[in-house]
Protein backbone atom coordinates (compact mmCIF):
# COMPACT_ATOMS: atom_id res chain seq x y z
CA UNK A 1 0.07 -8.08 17.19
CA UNK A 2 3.12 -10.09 17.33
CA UNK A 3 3.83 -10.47 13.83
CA UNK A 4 4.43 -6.25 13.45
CA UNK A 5 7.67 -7.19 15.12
CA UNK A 6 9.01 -9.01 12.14
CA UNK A 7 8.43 -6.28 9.72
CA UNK A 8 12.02 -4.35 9.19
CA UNK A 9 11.49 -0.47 9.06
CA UNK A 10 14.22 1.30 7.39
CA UNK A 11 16.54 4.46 9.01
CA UNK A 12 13.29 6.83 8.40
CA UNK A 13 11.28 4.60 9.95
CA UNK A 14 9.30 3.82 6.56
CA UNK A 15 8.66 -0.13 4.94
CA UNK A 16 7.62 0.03 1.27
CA UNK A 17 4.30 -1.40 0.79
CA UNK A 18 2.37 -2.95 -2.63
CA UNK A 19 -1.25 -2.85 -3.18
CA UNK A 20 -2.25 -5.63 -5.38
CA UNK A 21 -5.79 -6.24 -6.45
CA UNK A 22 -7.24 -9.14 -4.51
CA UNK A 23 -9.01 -10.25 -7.30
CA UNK A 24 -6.73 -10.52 -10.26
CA UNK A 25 -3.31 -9.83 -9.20
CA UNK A 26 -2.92 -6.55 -10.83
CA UNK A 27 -0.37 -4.26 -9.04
CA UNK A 28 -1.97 -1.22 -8.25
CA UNK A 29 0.89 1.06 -6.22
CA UNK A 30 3.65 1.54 -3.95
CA UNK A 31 3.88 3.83 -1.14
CA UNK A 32 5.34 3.94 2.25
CA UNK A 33 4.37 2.95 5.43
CA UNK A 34 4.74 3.73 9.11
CA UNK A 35 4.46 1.60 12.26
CA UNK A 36 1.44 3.77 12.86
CA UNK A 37 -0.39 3.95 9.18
CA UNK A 38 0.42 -0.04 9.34
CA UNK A 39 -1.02 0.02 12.67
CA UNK A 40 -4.27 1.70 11.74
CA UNK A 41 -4.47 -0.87 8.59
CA UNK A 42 -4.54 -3.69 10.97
CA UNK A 43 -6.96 -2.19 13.00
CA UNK A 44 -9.22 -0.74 10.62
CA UNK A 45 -8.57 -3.10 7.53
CA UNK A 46 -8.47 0.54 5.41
CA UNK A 47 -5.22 1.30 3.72
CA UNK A 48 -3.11 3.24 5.25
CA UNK A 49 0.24 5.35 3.94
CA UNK A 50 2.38 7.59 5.12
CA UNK A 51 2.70 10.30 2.73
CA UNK A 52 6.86 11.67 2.56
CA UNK A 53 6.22 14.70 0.45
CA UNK A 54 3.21 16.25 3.31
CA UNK A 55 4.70 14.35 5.80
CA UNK A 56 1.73 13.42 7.20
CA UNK A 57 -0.88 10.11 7.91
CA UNK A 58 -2.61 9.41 4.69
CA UNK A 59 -5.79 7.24 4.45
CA UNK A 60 -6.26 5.69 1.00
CA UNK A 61 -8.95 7.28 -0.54
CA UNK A 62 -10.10 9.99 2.68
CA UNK A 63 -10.16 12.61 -0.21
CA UNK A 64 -10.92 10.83 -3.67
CA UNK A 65 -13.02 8.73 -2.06
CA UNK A 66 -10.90 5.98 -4.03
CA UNK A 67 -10.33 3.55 -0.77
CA UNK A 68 -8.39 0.40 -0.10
CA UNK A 69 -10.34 -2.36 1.66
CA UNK A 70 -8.06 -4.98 2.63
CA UNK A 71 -8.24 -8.71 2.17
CA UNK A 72 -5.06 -9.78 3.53
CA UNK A 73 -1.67 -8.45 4.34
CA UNK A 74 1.57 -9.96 4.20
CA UNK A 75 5.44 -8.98 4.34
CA UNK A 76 8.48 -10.78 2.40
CA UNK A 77 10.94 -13.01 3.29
CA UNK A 78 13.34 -10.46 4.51
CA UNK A 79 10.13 -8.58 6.80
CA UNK A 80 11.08 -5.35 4.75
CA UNK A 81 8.06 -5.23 2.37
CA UNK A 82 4.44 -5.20 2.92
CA UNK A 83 2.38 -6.46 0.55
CA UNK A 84 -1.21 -5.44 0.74
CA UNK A 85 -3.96 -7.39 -0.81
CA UNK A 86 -6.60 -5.15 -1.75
CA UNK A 87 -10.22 -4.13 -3.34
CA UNK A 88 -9.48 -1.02 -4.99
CA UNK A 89 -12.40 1.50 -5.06
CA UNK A 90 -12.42 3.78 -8.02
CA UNK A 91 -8.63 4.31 -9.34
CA UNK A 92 -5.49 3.43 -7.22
CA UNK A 93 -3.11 6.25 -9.01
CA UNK A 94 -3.74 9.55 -8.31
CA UNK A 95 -3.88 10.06 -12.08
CA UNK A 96 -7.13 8.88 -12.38
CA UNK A 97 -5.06 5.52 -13.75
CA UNK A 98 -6.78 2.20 -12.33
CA UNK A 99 -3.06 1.42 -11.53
CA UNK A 100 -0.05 3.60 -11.22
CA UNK A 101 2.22 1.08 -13.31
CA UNK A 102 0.79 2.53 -16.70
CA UNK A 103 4.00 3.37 -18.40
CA UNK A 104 6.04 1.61 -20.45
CA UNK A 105 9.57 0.65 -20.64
CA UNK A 106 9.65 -2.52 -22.69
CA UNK A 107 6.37 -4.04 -23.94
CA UNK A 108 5.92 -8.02 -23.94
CA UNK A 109 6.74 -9.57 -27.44
């Protein structure tokens, strides 16, 4: 995997990584990565996260059942982003929220 080279981990070892919905666009979340949870994504084409707060592995959906199948992966310009896109299963925010971007700052006019 060649192209896992080009993607720019920061000090903690993390990348920031967006799940968009393959179908529509919609931006689901954000969460971190690790060379291994990006790892088992490529290998598995499940989402995979690494969670900061249990410091831990985290499969998308092993609990809720709410996975991540992914259609195609990419990273930015700079190789410090992933962006991941996805068919959710069930709700992406761990709200129960379809997507985790449900509040509002400024609404369109």
């Amino acid at each position: 995997m060649p192209e896992i080279n080009s993607v720019k981990f920061n000090a903690d070892g993390l990348v920031p990584a967006i799940a968009q919905d393959a179908e529509n666009g919609e931006v689901l979340m954000m969460a971190w990565m690790n060379r291994e949870s990006l790892e088992l994504t490529l290998s598995t084409r499940i989402m995979h996260y690494w969670s900061r707060s249990r410091n831990a592995l985290w499969k998308k959906g092993a609990t809720s059942g709410h996975e991540q199948s992914v259609v195609e992966l990419r990273y930015d310009c700079d190789g410090d982003t992933i962006l991941a896109k996805v068919h959710q299963k069930g709700a992406a925010c761990h709200t129960g929220e379809r997507s985790c971007f449900f509040n509002i700052l400024l609404e369109a006019d």
